[in-house]
Structure formats: structure tokens, C-alpha cells
N, C-alpha and C. Protein backbone atom coordinates (compact mmCIF):
# COMPACT_ATOMS: atom_id res chain seq x y z
N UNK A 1 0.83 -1.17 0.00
CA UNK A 1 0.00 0.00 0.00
C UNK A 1 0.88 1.24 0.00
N UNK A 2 0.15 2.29 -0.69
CA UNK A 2 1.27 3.45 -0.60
C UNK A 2 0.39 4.87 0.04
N UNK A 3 1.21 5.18 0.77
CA UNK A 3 0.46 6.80 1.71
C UNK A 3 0.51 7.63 0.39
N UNK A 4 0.17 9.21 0.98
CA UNK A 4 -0.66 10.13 0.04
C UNK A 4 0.77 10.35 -0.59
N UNK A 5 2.23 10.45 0.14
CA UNK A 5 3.48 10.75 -0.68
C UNK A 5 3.85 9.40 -1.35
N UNK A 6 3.44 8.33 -1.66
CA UNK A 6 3.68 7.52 -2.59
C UNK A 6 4.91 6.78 -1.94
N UNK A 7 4.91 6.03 -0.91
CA UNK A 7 5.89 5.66 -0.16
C UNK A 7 5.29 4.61 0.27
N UNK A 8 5.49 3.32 0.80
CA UNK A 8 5.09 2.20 1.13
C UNK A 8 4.77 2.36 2.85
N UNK A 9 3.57 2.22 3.06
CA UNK A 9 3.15 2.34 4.46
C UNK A 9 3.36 1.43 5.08
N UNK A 10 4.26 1.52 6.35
CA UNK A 10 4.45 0.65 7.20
C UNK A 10 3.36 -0.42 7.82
N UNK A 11 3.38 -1.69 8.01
CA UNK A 11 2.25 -2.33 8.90
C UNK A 11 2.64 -2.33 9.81
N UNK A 12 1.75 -1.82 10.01
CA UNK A 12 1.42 -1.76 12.17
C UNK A 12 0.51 -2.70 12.88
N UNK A 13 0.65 -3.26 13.82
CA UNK A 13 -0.39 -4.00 14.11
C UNK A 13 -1.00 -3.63 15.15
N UNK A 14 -1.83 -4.16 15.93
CA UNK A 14 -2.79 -3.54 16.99
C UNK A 14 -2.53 -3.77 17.91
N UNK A 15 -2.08 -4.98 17.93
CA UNK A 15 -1.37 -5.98 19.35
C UNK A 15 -0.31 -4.84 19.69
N UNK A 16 0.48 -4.30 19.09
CA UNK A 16 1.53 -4.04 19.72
C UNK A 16 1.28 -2.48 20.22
N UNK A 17 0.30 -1.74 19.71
CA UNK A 17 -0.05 -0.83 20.06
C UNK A 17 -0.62 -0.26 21.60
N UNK A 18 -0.50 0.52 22.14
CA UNK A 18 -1.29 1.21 23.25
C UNK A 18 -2.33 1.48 22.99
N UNK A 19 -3.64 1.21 23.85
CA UNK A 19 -4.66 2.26 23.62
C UNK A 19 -4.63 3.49 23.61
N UNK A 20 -5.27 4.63 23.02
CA UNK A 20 -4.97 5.61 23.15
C UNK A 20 -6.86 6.42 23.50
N UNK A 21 -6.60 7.07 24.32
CA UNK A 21 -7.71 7.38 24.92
C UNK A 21 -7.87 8.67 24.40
N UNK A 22 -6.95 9.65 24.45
CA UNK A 22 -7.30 11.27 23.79
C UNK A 22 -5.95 11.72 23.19
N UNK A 23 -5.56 12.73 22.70
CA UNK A 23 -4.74 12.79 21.70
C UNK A 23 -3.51 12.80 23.11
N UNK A 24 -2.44 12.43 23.12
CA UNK A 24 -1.06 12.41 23.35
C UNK A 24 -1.34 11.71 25.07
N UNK A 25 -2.47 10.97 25.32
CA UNK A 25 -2.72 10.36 26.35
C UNK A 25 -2.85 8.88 26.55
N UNK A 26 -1.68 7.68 27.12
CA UNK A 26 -1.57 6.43 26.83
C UNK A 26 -2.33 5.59 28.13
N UNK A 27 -3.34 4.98 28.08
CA UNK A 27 -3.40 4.36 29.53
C UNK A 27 -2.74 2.74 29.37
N UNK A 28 -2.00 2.43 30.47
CA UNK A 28 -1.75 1.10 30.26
C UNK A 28 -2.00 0.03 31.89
N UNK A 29 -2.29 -0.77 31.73
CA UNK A 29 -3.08 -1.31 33.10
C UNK A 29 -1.83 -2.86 33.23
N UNK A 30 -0.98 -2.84 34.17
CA UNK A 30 -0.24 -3.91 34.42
C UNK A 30 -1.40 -4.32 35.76
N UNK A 31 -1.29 -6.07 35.32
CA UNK A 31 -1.84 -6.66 36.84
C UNK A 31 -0.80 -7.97 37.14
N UNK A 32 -0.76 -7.76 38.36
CA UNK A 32 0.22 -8.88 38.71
C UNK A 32 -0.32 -9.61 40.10
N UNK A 33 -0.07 -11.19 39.99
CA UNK A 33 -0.53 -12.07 41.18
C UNK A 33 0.63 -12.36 42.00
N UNK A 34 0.71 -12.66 43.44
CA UNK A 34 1.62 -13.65 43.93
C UNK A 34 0.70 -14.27 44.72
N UNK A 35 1.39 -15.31 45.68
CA UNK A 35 0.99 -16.22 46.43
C UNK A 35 2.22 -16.65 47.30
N UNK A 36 2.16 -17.22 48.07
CA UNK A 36 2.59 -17.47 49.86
C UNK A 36 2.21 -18.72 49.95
N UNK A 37 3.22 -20.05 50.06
CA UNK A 37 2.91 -20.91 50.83
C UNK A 37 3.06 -22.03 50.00
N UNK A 38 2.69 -23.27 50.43
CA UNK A 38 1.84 -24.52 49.68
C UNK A 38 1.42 -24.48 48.57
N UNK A 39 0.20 -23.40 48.36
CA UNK A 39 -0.87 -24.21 47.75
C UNK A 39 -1.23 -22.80 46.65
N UNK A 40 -0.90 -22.40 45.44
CA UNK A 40 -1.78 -21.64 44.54
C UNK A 40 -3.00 -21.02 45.04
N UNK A 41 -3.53 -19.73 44.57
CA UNK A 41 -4.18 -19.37 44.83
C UNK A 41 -5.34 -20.31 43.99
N UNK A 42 -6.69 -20.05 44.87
CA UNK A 42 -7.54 -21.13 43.97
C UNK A 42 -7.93 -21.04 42.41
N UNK A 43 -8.33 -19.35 41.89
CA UNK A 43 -8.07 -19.51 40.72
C UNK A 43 -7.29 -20.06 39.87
N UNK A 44 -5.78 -19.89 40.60
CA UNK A 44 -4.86 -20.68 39.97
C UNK A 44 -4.92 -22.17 39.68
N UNK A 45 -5.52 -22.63 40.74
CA UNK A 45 -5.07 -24.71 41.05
C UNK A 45 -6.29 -24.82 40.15
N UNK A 46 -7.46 -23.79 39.71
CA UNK A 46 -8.62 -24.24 38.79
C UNK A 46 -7.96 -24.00 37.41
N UNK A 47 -7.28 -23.28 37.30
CA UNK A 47 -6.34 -23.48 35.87
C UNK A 47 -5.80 -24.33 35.50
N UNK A 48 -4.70 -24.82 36.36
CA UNK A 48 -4.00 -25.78 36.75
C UNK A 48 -4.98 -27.17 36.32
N UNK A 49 -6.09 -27.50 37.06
CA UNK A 49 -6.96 -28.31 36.35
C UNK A 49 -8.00 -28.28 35.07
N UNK A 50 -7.67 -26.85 34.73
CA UNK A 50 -8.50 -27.07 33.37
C UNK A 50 -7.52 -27.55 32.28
N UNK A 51 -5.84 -27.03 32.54
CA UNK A 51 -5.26 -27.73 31.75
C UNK A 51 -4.97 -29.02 31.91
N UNK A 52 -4.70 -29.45 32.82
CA UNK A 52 -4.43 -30.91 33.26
C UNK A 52 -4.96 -31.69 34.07
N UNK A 53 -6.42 -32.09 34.08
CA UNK A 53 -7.32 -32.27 34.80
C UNK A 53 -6.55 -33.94 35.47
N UNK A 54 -6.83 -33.25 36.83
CA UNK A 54 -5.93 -34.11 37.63
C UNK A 54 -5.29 -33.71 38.73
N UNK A 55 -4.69 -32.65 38.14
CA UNK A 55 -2.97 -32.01 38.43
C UNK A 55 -3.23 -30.98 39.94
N UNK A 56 -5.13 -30.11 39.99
CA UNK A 56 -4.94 -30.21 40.95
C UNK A 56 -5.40 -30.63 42.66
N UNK A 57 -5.62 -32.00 42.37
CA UNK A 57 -5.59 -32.82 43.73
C UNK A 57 -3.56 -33.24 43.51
N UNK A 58 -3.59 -33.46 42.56
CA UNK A 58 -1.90 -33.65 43.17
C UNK A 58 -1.33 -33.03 44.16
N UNK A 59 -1.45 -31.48 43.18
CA UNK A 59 -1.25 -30.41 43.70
C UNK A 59 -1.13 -30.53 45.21
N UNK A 60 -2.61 -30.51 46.12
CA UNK A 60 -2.91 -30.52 47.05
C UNK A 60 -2.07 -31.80 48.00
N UNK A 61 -2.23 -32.83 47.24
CA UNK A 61 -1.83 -34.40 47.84
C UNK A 61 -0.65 -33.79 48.20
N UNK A 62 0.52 -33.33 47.40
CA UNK A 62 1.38 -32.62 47.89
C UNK A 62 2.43 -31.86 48.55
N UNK A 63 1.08 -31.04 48.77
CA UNK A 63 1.35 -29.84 49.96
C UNK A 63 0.83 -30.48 51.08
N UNK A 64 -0.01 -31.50 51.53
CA UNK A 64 -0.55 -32.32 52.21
C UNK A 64 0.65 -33.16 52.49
N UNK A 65 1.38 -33.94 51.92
CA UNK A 65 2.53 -34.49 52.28
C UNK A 65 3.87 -33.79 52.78
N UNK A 66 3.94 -32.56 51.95
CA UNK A 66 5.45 -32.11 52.62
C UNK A 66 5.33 -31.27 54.04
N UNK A 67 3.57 -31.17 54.35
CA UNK A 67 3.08 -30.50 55.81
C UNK A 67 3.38 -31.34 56.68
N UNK A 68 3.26 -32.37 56.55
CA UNK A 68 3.34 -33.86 57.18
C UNK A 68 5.03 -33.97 57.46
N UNK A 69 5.79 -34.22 56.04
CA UNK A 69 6.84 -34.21 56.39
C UNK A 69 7.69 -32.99 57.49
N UNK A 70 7.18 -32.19 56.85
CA UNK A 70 7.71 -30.90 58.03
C UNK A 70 7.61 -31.37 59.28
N UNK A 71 6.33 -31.73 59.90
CA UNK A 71 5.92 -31.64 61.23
C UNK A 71 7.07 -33.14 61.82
N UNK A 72 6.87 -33.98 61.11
CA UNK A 72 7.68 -35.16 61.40
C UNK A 72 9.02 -34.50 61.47
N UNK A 73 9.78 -33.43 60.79
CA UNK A 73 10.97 -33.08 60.83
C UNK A 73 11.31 -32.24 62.45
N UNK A 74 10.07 -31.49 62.10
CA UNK A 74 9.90 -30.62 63.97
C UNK A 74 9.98 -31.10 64.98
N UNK A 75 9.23 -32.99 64.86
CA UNK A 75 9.12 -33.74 65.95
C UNK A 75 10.62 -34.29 66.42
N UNK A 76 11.17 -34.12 65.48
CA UNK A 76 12.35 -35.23 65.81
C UNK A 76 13.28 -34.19 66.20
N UNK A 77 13.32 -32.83 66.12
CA UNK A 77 14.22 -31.74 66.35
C UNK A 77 13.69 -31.56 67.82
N UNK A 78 12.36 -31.60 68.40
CA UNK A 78 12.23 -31.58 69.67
C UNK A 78 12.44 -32.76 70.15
N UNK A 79 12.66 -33.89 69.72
CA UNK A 79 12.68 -34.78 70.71
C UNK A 79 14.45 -34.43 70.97
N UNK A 80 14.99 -34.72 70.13
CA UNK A 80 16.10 -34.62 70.04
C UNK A 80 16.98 -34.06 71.27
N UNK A 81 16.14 -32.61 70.94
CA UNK A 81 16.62 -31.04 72.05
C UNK A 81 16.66 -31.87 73.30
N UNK A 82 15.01 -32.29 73.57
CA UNK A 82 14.60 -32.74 74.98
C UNK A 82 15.48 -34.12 74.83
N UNK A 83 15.72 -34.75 74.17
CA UNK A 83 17.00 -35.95 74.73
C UNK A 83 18.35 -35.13 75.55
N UNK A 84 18.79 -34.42 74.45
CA UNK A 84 20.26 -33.70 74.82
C UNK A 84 20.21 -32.76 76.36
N UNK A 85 18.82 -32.27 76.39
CA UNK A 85 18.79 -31.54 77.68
C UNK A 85 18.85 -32.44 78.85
N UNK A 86 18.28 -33.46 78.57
CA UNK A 86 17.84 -34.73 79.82
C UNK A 86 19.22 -35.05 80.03
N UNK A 87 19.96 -35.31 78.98
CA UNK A 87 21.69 -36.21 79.04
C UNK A 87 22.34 -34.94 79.82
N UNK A 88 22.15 -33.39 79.28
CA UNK A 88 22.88 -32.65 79.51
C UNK A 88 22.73 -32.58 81.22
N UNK A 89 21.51 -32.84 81.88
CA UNK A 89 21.17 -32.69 83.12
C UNK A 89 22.29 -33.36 84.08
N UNK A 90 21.86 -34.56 83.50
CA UNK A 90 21.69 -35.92 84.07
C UNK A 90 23.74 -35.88 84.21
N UNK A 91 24.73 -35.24 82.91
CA UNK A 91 25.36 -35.60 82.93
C UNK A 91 26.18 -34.55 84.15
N UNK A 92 25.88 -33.14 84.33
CA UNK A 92 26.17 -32.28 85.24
C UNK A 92 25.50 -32.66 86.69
N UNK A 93 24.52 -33.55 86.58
CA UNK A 93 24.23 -33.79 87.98
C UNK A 93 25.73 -34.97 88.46
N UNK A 94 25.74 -35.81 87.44
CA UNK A 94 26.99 -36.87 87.82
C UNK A 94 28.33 -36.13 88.35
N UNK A 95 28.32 -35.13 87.58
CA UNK A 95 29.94 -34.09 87.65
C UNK A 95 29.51 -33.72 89.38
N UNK A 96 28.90 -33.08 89.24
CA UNK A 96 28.49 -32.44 90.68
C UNK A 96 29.02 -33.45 91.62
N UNK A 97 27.94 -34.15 91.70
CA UNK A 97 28.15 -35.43 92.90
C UNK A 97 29.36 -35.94 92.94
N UNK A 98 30.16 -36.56 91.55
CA UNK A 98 31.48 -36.82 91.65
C UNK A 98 32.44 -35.73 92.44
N UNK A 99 32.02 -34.52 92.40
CA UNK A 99 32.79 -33.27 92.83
C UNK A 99 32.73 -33.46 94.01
N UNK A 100 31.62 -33.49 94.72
CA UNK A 100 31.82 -33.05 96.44
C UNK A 100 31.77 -34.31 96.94
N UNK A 101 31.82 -35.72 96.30
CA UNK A 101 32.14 -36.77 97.27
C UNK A 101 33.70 -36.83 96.70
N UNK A 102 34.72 -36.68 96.18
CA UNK A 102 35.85 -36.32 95.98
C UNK A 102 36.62 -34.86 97.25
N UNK A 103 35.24 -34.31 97.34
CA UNK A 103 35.84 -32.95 98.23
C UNK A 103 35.91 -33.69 99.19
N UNK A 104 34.91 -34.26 99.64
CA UNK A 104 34.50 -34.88 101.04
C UNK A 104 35.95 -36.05 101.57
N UNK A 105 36.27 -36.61 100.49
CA UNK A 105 37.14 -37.76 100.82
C UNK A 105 38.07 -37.16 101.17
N UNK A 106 38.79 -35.96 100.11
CA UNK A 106 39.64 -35.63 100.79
C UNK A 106 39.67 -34.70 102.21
N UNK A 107 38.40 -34.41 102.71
CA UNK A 107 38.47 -33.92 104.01
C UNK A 107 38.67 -34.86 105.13
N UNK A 108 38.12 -36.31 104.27
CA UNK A 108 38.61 -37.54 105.36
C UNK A 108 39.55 -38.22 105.45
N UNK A 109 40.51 -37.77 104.56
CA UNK A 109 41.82 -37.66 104.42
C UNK A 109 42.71 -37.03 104.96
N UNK A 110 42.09 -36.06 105.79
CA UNK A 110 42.84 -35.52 106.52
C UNK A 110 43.48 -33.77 105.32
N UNK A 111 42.80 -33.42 104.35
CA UNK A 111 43.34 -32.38 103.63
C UNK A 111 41.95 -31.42 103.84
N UNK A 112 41.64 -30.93 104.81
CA UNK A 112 40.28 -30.00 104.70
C UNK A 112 40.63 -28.88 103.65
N UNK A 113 41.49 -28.30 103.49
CA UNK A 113 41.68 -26.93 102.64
C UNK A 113 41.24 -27.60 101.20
N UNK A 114 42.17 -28.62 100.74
CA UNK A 114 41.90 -28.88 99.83
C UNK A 114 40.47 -29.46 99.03
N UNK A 115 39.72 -30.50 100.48
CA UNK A 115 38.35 -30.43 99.82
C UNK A 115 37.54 -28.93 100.06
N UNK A 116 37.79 -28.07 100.84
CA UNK A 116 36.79 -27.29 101.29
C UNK A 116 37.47 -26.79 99.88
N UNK A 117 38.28 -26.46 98.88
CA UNK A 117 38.44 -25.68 97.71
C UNK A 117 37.56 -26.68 96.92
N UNK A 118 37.79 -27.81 97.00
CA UNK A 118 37.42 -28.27 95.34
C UNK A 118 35.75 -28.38 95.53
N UNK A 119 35.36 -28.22 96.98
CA UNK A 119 33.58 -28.40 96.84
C UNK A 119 33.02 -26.78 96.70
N UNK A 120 33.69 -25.68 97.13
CA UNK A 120 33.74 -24.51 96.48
C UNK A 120 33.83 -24.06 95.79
N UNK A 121 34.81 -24.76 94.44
CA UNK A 121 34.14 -24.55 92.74
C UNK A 121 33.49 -25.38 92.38
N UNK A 122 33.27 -26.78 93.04
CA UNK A 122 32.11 -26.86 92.53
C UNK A 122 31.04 -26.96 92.37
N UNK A 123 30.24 -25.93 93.54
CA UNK A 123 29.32 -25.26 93.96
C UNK A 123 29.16 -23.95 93.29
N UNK A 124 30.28 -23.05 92.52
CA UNK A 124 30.39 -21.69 91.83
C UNK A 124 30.32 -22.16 90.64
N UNK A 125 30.51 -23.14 90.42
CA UNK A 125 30.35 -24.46 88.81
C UNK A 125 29.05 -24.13 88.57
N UNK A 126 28.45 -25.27 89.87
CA UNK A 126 26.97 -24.65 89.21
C UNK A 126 26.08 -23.50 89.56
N UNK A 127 26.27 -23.13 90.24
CA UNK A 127 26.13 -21.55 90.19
C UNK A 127 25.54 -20.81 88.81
N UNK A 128 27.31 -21.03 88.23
CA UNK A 128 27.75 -20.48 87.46
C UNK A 128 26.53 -20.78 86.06
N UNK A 129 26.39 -22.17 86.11
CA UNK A 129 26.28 -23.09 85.00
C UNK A 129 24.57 -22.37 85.44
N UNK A 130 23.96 -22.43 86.30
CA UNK A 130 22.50 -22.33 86.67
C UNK A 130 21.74 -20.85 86.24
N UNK A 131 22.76 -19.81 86.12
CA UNK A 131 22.93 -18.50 85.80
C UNK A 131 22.89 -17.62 84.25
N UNK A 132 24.02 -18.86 84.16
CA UNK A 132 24.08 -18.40 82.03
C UNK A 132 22.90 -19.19 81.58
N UNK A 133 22.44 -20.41 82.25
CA UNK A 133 21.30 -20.64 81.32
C UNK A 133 20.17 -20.22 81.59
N UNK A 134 19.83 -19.86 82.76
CA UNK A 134 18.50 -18.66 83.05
C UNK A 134 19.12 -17.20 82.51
N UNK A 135 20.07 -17.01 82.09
CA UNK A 135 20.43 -15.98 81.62
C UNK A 135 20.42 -15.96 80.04
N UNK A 136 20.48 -17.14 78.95
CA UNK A 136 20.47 -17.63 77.77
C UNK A 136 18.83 -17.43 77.35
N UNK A 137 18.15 -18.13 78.28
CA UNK A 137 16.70 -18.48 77.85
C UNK A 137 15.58 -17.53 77.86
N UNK A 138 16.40 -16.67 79.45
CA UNK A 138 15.78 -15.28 78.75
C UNK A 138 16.02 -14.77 77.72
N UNK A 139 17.13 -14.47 77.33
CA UNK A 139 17.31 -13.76 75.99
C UNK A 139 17.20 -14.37 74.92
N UNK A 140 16.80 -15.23 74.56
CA UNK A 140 16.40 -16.35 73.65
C UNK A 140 15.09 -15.93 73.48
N UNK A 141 13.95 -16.19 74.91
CA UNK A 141 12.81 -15.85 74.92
C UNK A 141 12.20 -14.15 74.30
N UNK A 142 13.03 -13.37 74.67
CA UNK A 142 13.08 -12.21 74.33
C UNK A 142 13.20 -11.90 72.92
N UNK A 143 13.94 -12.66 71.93
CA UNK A 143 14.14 -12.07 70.79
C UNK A 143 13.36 -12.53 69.79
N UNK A 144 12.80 -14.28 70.32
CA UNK A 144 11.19 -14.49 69.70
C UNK A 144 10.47 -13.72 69.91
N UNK A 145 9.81 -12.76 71.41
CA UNK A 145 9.13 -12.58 71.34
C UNK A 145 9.23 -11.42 69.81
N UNK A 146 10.42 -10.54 70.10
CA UNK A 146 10.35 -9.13 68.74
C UNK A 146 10.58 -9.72 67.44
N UNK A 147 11.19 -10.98 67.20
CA UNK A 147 10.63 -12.02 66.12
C UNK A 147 9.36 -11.96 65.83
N UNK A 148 8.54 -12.15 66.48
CA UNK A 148 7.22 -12.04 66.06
C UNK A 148 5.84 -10.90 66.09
N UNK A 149 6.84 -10.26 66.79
CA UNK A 149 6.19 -9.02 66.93
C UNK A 149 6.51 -7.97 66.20
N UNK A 150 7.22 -7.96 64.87
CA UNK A 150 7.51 -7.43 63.29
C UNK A 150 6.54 -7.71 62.51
């Protein structure tokens, strides 16, 4: 085709064009989705099954399984903790006791200075030990709480 100067008119197509609403005025409308989590938003998982009818109970089966797996992963991280804390108890209660029946012997040994020292640290042992971890768990507790309070 040729314009009024006899020149071959470009094709343009429509697709690629803007609407144009009034002279030198373009409106253009972007929309955008996200989603969080598991599971598609539901419009989505109904897409999802119009193309691949099936695809979404998979879908779901899933996110249904790796919830499962998670929680099984959580369980075994608390048991775990609560094993190591029980051993950790159990194994500072042994230290202890080994400590002041060691102090004690040697006071019946005839060395009082020396047990009255060694049952004196290790009495500031746990003290010590009883202190940083009420001192840990508060601040542990504390920084979940502003963890979650963002």
C-alpha cells in the first residue's frame, strides 16, 4: 500500500499498540498475582486443572505431604533437644556429685583446705552453669518474642 506521498506504508499491528484514549494520552493497566505458601491461589489450582485435569488434587496431595513431612521433621528436632537436655542434666548432675564426694574424701583424708576448695568450685560451677542458662533463655525468649512481633 502506498500513503498520500507515494511511499510504502508501514504495517502496524494492533497488538503491539497502546490504547490511546485522547490525543497524546496512553493508559496502560499492568496486573500482577503472587501467592505465599503450599498451595496456589484457587483460581490458579482451577487453571492448573482445566489444563491438566488431575494435576490439581496432586497439587494438594502434595502440599498435604510435605506439611506432614515438616511436622515429622519438627518432631524429631524436639525430641532430640529434649533428649540432649535430659543427658545434659543428668550428665552435670553426675559431675556435681562426683565433685563433692571427691571434696569430702579428701576432708577424710585428713586435707580440709583442699576439699573445702574443690567443693567450692564446685558449687560456683553450678552456680555459674545455673545463671548463664537462666540468663540464655531469657534472651532467647526475648528475641522471639520481637521475632514475632515485626
Amino acid at each position: 500500500m502506498l500513503n498520500r506521498r507515494g511511499k510504502k506504508k508501514k504495517k502496524v499491528s494492533r497488538h503491539n499498540q497502546p490504547p490511546v484514549l485522547e490525543a497524546g494520552v496512553v493508559k496502560r493497566t499492568v496486573t500482577a498475582a503472587a501467592f505465599s505458601g503450599p498451595l496456589p491461589l484457587p483460581a490458579m489450582l482451577r487453571e492448573y486443572e482445566e489444563i491438566l485435569p488431575g494435576s490439581a488434587h496432586h497439587i494438594v496431595t502434595m502440599a498435604e505431604s510435605q506439611g506432614a513431612h515438616r511436622q515429622r521433621l519438627e518432631q524429631q528436632v524436639v525430641t532430640g533437644d529434649s533428649r540432649r537436655s535430659n543427658l545434659g542434666l543428668a550428665s552435670g548432675f553426675v559431675v556435681a556429685i562426683v565433685g563433692f564426694v571427691v571434696a569430702g574424701y579428701f576432708a577424710y583424708l585428713g586435707h580440709p583446705i583442699e576439699g573445702t576448695v574443690l567443693a567450692s568450685a564446685d558449687l560456683v560451677a553450678l552456680v555459674g552453669v545455673f545463671i548463664y542458662g537462666t540468663t540464655s533463655r531469657k534472651a532467647e525468649r526475648t528475641s522471639r518474642v520481637e521475632a514475632l512481633s515485626k
